[in-house]
PDB file of N, CA and C in Angstrom:
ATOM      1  N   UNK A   1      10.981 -12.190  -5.257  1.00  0.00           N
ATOM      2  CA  UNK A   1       9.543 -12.386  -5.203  1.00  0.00           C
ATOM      3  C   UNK A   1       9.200 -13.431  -4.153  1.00  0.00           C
ATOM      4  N   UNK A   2       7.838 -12.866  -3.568  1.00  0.00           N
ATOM      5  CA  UNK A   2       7.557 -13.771  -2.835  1.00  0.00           C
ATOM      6  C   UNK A   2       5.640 -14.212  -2.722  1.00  0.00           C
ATOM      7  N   UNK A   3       5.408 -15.174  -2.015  1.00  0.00           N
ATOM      8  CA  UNK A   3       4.029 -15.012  -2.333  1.00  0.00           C
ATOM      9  C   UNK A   3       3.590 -14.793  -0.704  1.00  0.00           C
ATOM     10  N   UNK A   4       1.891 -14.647  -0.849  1.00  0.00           N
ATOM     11  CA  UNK A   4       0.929 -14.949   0.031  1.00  0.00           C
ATOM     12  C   UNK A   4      -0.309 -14.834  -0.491  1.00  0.00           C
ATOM     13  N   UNK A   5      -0.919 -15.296   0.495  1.00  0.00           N
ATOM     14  CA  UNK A   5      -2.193 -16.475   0.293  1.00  0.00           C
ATOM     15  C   UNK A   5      -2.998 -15.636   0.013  1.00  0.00           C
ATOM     16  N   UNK A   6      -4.147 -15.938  -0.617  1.00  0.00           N
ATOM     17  CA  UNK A   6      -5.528 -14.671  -1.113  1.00  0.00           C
ATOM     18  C   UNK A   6      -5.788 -14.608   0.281  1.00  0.00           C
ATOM     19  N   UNK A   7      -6.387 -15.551   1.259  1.00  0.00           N
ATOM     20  CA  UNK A   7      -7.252 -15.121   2.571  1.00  0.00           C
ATOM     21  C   UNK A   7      -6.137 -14.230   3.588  1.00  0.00           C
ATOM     22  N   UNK A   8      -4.703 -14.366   3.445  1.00  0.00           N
ATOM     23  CA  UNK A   8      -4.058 -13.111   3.976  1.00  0.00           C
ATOM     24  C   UNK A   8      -4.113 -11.780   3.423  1.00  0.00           C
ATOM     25  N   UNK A   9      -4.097 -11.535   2.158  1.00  0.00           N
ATOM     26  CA  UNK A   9      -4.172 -10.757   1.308  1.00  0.00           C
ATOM     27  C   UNK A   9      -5.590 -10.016   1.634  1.00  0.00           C
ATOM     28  N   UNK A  10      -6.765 -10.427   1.482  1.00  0.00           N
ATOM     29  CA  UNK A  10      -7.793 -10.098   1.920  1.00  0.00           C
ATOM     30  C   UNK A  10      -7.908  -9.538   3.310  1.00  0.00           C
ATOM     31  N   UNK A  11      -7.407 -10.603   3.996  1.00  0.00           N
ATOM     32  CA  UNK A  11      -7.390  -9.419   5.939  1.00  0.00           C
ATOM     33  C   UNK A  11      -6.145  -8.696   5.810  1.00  0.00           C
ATOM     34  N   UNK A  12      -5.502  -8.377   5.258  1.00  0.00           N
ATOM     35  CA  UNK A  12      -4.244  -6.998   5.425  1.00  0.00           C
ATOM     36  C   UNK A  12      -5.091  -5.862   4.647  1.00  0.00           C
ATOM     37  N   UNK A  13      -6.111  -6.407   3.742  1.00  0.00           N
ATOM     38  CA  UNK A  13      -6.589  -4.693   2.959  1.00  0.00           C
ATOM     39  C   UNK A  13      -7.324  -4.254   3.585  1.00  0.00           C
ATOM     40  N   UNK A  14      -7.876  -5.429   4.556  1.00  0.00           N
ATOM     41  CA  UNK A  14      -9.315  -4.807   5.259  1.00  0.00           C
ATOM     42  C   UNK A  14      -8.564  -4.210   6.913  1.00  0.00           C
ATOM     43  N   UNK A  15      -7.392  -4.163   7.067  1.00  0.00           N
ATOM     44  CA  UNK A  15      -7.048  -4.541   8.011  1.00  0.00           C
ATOM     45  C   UNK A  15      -6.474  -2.672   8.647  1.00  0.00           C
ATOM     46  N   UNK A  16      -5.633  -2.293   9.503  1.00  0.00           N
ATOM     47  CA  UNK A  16      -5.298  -1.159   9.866  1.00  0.00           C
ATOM     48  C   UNK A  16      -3.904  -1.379   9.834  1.00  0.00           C
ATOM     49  N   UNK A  17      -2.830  -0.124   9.984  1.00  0.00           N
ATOM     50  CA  UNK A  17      -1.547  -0.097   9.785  1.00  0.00           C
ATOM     51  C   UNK A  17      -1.137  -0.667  11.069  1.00  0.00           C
ATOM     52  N   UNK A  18       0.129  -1.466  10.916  1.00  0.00           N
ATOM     53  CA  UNK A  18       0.152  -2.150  12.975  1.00  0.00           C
ATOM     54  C   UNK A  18      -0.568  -3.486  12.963  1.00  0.00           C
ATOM     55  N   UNK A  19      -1.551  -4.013  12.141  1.00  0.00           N
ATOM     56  CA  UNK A  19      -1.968  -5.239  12.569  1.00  0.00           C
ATOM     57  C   UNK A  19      -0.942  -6.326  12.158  1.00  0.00           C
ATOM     58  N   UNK A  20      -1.540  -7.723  12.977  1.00  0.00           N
ATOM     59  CA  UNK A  20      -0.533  -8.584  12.393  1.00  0.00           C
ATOM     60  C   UNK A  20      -1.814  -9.562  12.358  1.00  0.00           C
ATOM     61  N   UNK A  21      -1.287 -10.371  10.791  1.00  0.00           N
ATOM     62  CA  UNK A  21      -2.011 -11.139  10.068  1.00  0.00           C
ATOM     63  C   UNK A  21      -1.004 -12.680   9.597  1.00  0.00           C
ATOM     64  N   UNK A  22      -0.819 -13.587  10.529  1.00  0.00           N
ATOM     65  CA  UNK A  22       0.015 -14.802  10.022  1.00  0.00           C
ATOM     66  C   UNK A  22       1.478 -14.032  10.416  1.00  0.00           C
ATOM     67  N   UNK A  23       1.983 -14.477   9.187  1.00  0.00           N
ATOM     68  CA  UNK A  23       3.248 -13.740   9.185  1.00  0.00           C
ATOM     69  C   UNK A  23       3.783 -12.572   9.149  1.00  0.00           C
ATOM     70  N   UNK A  24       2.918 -11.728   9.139  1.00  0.00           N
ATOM     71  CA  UNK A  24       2.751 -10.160   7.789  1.00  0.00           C
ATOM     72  C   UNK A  24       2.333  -9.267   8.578  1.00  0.00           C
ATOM     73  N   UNK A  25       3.077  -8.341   8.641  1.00  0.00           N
ATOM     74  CA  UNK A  25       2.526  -6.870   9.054  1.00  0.00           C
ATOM     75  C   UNK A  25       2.521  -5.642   8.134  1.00  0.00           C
ATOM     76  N   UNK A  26       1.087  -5.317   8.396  1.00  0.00           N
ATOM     77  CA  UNK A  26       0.746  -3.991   7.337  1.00  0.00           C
ATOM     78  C   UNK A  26       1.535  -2.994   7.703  1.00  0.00           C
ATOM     79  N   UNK A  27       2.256  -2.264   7.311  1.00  0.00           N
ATOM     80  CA  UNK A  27       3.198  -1.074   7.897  1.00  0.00           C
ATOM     81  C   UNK A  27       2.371  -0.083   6.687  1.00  0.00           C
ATOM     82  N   UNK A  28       1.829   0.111   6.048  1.00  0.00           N
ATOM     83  CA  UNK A  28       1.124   0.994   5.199  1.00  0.00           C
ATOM     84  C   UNK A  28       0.565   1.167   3.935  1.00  0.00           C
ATOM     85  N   UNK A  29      -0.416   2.095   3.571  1.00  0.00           N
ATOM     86  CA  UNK A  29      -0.785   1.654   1.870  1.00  0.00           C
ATOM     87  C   UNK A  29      -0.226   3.280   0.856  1.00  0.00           C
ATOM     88  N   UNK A  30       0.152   2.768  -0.079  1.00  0.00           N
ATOM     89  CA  UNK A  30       0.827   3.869  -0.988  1.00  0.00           C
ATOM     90  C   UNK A  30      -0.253   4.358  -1.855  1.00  0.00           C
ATOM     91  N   UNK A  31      -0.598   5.600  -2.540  1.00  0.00           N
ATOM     92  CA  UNK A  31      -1.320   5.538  -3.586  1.00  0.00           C
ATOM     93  C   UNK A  31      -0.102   6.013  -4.784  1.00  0.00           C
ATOM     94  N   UNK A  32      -0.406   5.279  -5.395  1.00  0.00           N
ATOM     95  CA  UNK A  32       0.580   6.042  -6.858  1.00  0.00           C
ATOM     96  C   UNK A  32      -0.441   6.677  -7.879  1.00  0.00           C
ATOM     97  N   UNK A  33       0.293   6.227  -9.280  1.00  0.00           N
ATOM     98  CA  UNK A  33      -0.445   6.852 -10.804  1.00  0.00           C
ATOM     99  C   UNK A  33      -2.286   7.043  -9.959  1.00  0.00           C
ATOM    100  N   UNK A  34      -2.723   8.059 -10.462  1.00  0.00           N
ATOM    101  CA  UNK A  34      -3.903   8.048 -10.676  1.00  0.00           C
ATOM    102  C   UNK A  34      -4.211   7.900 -12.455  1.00  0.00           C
ATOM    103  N   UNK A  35      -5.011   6.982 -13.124  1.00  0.00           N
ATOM    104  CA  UNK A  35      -5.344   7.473 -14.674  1.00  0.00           C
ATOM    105  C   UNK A  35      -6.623   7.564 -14.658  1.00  0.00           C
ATOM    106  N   UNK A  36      -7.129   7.499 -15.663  1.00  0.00           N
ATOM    107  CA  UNK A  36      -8.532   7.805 -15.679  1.00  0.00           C
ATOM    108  C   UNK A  36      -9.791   7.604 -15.365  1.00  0.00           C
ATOM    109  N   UNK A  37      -9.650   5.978 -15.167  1.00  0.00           N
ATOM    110  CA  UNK A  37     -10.582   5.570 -13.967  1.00  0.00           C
ATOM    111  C   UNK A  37      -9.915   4.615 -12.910  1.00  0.00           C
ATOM    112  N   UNK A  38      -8.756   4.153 -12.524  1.00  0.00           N
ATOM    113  CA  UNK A  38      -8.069   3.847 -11.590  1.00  0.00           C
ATOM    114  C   UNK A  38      -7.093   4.665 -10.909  1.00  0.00           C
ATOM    115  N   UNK A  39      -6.835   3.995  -9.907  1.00  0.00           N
ATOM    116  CA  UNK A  39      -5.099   4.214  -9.418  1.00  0.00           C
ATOM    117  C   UNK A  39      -4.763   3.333  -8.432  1.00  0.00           C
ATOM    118  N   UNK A  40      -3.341   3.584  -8.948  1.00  0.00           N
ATOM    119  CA  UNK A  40      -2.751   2.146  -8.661  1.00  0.00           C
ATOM    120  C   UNK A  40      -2.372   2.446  -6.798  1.00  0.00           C
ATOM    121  N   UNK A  41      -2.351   1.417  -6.298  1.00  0.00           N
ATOM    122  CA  UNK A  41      -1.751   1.034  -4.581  1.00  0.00           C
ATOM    123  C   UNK A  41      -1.516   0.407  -4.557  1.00  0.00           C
ATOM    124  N   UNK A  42      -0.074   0.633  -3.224  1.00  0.00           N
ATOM    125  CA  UNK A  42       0.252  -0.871  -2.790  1.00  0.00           C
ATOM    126  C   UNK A  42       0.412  -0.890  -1.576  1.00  0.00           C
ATOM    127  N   UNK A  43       0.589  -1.997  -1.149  1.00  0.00           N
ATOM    128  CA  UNK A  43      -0.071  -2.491   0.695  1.00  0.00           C
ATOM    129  C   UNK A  43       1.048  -2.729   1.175  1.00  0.00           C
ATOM    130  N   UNK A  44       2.421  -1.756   1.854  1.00  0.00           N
ATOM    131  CA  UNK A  44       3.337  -2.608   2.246  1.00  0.00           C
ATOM    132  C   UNK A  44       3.470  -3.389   3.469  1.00  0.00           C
ATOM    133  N   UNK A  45       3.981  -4.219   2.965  1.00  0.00           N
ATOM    134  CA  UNK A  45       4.055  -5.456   4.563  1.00  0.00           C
ATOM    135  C   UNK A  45       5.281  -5.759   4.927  1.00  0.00           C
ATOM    136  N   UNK A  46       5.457  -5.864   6.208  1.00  0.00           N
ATOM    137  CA  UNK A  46       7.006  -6.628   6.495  1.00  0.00           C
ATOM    138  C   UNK A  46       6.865  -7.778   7.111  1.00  0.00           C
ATOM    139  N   UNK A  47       7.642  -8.864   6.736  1.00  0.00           N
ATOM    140  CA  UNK A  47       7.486  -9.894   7.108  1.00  0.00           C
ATOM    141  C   UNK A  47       8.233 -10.511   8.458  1.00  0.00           C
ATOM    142  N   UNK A  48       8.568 -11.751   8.897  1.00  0.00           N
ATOM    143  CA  UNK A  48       8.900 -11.871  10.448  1.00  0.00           C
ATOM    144  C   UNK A  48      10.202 -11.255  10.485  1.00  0.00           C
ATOM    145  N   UNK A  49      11.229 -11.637   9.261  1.00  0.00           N
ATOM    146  CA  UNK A  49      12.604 -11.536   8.988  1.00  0.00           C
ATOM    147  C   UNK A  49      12.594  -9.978   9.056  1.00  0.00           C
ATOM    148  N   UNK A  50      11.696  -8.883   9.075  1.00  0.00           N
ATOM    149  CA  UNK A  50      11.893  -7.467   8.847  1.00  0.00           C
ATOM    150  C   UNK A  50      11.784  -7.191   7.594  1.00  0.00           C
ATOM    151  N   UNK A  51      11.594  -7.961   6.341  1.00  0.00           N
ATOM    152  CA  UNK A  51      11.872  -7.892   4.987  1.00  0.00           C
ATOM    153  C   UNK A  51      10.541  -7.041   4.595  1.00  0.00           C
ATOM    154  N   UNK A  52      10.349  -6.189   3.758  1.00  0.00           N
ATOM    155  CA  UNK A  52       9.390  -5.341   2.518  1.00  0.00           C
ATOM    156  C   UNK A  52       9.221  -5.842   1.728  1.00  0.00           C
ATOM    157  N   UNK A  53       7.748  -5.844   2.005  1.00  0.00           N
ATOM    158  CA  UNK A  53       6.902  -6.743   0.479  1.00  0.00           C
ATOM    159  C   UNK A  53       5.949  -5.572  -0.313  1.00  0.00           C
ATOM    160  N   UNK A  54       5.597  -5.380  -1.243  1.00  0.00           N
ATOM    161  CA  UNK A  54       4.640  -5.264  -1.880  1.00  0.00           C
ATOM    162  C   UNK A  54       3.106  -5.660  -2.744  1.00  0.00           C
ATOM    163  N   UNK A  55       2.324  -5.246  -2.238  1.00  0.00           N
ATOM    164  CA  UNK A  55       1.029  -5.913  -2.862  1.00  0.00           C
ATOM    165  C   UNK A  55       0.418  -4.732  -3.375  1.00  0.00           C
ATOM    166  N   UNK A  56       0.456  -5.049  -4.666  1.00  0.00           N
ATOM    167  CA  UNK A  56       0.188  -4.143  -5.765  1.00  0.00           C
ATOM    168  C   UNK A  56      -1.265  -4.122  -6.238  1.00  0.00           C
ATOM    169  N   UNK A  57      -2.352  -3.384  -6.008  1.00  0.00           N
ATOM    170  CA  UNK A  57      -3.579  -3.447  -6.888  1.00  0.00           C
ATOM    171  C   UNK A  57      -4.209  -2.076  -7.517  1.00  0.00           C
ATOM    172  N   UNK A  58      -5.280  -2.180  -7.733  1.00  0.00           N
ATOM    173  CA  UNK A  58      -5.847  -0.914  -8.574  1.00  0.00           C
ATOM    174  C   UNK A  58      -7.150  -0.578  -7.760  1.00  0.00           C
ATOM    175  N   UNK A  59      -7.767   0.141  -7.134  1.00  0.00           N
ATOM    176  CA  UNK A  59      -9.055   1.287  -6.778  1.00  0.00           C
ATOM    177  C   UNK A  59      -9.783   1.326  -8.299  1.00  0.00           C
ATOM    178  N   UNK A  60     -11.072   1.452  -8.222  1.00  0.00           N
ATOM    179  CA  UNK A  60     -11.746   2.114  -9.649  1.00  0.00           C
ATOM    180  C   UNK A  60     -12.007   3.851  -8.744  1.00  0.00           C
ATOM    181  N   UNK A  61     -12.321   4.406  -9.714  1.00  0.00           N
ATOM    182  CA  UNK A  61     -12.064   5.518  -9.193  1.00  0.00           C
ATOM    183  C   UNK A  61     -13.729   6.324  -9.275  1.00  0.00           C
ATOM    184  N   UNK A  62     -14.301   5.478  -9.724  1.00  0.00           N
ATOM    185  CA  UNK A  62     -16.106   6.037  -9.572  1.00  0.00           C
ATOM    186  C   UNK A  62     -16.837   4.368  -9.112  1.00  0.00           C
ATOM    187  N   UNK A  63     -18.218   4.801  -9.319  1.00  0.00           N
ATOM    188  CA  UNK A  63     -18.958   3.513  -9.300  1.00  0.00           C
ATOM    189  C   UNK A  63     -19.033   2.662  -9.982  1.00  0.00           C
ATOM    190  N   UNK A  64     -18.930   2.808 -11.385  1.00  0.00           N
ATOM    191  CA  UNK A  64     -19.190   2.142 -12.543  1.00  0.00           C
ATOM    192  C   UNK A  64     -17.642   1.122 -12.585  1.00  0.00           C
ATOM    193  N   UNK A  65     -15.922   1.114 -11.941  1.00  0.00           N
ATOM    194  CA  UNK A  65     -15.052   0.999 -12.082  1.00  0.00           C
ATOM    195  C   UNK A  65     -14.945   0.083 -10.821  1.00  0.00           C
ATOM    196  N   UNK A  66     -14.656  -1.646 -11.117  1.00  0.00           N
ATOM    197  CA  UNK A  66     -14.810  -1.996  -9.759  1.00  0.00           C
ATOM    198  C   UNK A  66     -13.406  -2.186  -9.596  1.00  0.00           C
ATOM    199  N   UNK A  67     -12.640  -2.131  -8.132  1.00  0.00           N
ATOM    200  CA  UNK A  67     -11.507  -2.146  -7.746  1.00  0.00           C
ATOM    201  C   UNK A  67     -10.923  -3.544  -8.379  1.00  0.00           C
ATOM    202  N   UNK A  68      -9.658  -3.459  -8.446  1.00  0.00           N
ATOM    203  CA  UNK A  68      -8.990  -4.816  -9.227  1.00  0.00           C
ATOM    204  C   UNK A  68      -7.722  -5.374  -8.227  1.00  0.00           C
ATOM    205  N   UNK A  69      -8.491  -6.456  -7.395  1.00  0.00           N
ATOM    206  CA  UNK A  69      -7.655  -6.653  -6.428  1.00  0.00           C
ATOM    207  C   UNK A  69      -7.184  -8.309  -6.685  1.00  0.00           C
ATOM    208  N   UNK A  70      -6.375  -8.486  -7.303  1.00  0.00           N
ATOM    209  CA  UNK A  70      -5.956  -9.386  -7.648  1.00  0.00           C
ATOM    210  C   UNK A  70      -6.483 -11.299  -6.755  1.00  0.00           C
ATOM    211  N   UNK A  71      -6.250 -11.410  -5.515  1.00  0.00           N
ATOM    212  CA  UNK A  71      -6.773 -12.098  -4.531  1.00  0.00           C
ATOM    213  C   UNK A  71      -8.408 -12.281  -4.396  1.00  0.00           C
ATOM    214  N   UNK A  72      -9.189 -11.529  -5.054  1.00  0.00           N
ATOM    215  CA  UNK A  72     -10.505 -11.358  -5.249  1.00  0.00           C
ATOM    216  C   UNK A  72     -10.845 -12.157  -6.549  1.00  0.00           C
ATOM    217  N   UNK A  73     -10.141 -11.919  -7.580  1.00  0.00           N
ATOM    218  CA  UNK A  73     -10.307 -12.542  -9.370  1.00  0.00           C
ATOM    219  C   UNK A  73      -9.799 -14.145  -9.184  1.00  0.00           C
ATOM    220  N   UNK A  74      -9.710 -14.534  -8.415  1.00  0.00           N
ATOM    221  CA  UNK A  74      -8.965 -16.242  -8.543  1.00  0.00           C
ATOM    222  C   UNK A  74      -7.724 -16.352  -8.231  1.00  0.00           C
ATOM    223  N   UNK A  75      -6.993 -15.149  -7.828  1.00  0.00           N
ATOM    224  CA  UNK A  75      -5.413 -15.467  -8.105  1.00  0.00           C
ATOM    225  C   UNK A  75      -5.027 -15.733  -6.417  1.00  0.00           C
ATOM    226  N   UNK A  76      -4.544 -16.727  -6.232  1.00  0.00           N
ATOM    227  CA  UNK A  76      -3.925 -17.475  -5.084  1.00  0.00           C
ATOM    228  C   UNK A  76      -3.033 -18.635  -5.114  1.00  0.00           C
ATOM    229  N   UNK A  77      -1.843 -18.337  -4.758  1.00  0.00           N
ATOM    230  CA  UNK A  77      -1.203 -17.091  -3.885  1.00  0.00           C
ATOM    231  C   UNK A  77      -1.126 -16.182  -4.684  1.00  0.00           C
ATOM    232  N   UNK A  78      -0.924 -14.645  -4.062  1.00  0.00           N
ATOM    233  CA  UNK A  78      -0.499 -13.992  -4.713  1.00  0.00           C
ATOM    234  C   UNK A  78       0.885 -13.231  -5.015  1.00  0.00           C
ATOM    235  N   UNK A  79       1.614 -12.687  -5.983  1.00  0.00           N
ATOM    236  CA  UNK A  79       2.926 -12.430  -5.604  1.00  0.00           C
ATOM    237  C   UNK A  79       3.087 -11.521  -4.913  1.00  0.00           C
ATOM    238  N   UNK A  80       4.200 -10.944  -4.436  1.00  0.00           N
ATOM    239  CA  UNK A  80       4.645  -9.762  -3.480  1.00  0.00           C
ATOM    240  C   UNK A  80       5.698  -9.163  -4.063  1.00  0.00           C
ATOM    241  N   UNK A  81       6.034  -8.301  -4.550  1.00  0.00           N
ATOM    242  CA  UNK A  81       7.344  -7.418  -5.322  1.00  0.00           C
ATOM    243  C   UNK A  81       8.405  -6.902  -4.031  1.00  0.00           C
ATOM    244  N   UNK A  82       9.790  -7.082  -3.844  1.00  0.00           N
ATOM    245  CA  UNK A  82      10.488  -7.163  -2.409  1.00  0.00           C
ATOM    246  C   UNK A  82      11.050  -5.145  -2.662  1.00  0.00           C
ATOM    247  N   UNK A  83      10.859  -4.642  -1.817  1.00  0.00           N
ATOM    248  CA  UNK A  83      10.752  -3.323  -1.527  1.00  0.00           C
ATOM    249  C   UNK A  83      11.753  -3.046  -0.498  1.00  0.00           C
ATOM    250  N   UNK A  84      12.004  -1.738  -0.666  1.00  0.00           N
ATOM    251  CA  UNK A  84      13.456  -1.352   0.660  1.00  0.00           C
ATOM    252  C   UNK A  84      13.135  -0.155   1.012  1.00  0.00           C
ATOM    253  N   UNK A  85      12.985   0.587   2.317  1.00  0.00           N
ATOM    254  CA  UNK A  85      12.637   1.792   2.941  1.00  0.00           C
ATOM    255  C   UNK A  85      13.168   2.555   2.342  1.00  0.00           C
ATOM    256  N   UNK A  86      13.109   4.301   1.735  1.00  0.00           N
ATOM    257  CA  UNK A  86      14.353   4.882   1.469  1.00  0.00           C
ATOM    258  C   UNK A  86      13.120   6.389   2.230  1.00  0.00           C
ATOM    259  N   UNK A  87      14.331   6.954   3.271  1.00  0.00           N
ATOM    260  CA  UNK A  87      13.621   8.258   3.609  1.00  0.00           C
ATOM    261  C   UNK A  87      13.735   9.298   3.017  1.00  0.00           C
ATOM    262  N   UNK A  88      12.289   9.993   2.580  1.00  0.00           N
ATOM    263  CA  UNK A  88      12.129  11.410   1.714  1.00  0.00           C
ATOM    264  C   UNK A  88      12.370  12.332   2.722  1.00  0.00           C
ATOM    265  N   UNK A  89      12.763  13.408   1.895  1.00  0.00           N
ATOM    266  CA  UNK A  89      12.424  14.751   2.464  1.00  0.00           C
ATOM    267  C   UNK A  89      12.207  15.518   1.517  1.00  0.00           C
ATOM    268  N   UNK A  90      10.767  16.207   2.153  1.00  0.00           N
ATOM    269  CA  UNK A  90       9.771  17.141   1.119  1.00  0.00           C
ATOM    270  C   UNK A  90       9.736  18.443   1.973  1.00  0.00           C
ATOM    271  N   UNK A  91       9.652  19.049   1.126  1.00  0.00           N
ATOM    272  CA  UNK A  91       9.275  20.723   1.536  1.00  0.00           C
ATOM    273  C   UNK A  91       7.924  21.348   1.131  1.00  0.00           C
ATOM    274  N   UNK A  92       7.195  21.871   1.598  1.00  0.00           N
ATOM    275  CA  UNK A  92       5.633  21.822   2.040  1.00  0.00           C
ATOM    276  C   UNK A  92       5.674  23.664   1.444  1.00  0.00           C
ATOM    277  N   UNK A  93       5.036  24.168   1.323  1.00  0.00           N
ATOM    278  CA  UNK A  93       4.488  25.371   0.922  1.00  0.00           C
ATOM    279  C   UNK A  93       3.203  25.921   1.430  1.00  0.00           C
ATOM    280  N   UNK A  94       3.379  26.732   2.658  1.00  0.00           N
ATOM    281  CA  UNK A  94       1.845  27.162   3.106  1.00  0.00           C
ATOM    282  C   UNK A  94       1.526  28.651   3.601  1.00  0.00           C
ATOM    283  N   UNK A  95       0.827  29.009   3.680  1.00  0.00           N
ATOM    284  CA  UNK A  95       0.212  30.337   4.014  1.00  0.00           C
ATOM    285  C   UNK A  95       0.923  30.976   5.140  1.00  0.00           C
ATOM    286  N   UNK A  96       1.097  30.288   6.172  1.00  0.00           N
ATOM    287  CA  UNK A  96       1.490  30.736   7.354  1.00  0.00           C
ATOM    288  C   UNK A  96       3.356  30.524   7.579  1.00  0.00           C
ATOM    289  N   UNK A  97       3.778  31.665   8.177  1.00  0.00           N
ATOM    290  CA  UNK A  97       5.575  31.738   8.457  1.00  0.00           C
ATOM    291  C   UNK A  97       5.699  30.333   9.479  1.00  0.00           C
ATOM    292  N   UNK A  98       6.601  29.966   8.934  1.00  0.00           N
ATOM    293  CA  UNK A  98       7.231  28.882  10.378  1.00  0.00           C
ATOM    294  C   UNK A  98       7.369  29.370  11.643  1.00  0.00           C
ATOM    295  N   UNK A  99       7.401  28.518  12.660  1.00  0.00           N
ATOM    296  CA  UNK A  99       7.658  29.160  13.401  1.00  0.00           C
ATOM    297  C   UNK A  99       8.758  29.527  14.097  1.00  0.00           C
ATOM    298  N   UNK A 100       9.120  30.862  14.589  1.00  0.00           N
ATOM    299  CA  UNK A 100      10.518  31.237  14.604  1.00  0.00           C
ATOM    300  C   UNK A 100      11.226  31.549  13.722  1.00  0.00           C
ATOM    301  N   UNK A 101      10.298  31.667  12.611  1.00  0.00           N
ATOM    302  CA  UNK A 101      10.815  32.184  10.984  1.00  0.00           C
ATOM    303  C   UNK A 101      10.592  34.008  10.886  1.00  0.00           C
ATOM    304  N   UNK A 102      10.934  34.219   9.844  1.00  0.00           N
ATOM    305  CA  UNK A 102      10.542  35.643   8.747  1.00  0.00           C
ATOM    306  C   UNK A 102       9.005  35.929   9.241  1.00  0.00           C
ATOM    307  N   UNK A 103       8.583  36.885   9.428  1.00  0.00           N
ATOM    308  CA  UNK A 103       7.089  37.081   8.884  1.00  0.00           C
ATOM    309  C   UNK A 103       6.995  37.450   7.799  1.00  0.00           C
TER     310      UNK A 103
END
């Protein structure tokens, strides 16, 4: 575990994939669980060392549901959960033959 500061935390959400903020670079945001009026994301960052962080919060998922971004409610610093790349491979399903495939 590691921390960072609410006012970093705040410019990496508002921020684009590629920026650099202090120490921290946004390399991307995840969406996970959707439930019933949230879902959960997280903001990954790498830090100077190359290391994967995580910043974990919640979206509301209508109007009435306000987002729950931890750095916003009082909490500073905030923690970071330490994360490690692992590459997927997915197989896609679509209308049209590959190309150089079967028709």
């Amino acid at each position: 575990m590691t921390t960072i500061s609410a006012e970093h935390a705040e410019e990496l959400f508002e921020s684009s994939d590629g920026e650099v903020v202090g120490p921290w670079t946004r390399v991307t945001e995840v969406a996970h669980e959707a439930r019933r009026w949230m879902q959960g994301h997280s903001l990954i960052l790498r830090d100077e060392a190359g290391a994967h962080w995580s910043l974990d919060y919640d979206l509301g998922l209508t109007e009435e549901q306000p987002h729950e971004l931890p750095w916003r409610n009082g909490v500073d610093p905030v923690e970071l959960a330490r994360v490690w790349p692992h590459e997927v491979v997915r197989v896609e399903y679509r209308t049209t033959p590959p190309a150089g495939g079967p028709s």
